[in-house]
Protein backbone atom coordinates (compact mmCIF):
# COMPACT_ATOMS: atom_id res chain seq x y z
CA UNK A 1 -10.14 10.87 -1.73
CA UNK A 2 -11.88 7.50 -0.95
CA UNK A 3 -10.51 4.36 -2.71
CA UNK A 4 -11.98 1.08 -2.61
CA UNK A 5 -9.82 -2.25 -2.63
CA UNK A 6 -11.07 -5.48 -3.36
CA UNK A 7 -8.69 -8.23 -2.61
CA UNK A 8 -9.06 -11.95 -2.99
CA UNK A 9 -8.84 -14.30 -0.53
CA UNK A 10 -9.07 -17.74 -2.26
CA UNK A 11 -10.53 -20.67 -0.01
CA UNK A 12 -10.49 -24.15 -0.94
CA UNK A 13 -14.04 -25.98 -1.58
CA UNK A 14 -14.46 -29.58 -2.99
CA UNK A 15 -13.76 -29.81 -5.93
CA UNK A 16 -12.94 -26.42 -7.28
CA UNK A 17 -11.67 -23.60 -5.86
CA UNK A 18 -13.42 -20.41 -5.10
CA UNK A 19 -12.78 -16.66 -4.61
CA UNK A 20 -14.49 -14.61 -1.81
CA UNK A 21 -14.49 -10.77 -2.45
CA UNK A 22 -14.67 -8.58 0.18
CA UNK A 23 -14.74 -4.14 -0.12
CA UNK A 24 -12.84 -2.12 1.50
CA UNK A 25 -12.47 1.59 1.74
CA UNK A 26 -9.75 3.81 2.91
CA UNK A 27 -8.77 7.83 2.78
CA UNK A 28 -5.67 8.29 0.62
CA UNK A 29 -3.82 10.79 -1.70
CA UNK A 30 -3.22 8.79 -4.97
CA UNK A 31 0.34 9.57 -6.95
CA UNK A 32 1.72 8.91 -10.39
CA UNK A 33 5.01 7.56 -9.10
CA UNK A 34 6.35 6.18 -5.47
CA UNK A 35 8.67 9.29 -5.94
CA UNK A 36 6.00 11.69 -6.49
CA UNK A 37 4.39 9.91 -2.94
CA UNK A 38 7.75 9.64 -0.99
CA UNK A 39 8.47 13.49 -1.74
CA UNK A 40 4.82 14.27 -0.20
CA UNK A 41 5.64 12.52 3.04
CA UNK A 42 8.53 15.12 3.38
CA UNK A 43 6.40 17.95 3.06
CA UNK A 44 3.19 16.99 4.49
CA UNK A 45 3.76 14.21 6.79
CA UNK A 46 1.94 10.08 5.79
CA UNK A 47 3.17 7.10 5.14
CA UNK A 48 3.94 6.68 1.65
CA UNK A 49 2.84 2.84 0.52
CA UNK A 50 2.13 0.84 -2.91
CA UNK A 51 -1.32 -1.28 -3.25
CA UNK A 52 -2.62 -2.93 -6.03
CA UNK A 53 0.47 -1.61 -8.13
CA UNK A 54 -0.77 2.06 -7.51
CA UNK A 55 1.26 4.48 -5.14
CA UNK A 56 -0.67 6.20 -2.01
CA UNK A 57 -0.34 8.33 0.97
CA UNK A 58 -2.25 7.42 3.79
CA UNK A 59 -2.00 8.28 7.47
CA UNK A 60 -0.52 6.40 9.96
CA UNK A 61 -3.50 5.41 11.23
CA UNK A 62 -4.89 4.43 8.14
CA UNK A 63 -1.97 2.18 7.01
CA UNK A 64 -2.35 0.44 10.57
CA UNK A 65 -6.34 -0.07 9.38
CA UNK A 66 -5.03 -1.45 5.95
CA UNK A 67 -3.07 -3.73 7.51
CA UNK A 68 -5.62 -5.34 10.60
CA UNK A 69 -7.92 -5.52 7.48
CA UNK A 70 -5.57 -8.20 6.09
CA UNK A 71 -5.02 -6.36 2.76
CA UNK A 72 -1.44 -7.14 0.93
CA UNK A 73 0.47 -3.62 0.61
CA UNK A 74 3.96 -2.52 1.20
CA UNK A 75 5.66 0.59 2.37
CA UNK A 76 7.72 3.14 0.54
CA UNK A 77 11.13 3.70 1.71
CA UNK A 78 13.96 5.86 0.19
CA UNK A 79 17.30 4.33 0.88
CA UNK A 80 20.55 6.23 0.58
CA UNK A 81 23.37 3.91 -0.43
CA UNK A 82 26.99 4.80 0.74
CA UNK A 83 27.93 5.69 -2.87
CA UNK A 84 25.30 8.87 -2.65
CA UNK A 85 22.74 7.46 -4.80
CA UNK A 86 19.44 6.51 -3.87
CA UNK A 87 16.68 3.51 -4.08
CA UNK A 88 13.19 3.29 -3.33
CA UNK A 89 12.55 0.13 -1.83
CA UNK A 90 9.33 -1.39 -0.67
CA UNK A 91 8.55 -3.49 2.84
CA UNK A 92 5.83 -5.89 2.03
CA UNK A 93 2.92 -6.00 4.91
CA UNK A 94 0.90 -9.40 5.37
């Protein structure tokens, strides 16, 4: 699957500001919930990650792409508290 992101990246013009829109495409396996992506990392190997409030698999190589492109995203992470539950928490990139 191909998805296309289009971020903005406000810059400041006299007087008003303006938006500039760029496209950008990357591979990725698109999931319901971070749960649904964390648990395919397990099996299959990705990096789990949220963009644009939607939760993806990518490779490693395409996360890396993702983030040299500038594009706001954050990683999926499963933490295991000493109580024996478990959190997903997110790492922000750029």
């Amino acid at each position: 699957m191909s998805t296309s992101c289009v971020p903005a990246s406000p810059t400041m013009s006299t007087p008003n500001l303006e938006t500039t829109m760029k496209t950008f495409t990357f591979k990725a396996i698109e999931f319901t919930t971070a749960r649904d992506a964390l648990q395919h990392t397990e099996a299959a190997g990705g990096e789990a990650i949220l963009l644009g409030g939607r939760h993806y698999v990518v490779s490693e190589d395409e996360a890396v792409r993702i983030a040299r492109a500038d594009i706001e995203f954050a990683y999926l992470c499963e933490h295991d508290a000493e109580d024996g539950t478990s959190r997903i928490v997110t790492i922000p990139v750029n």
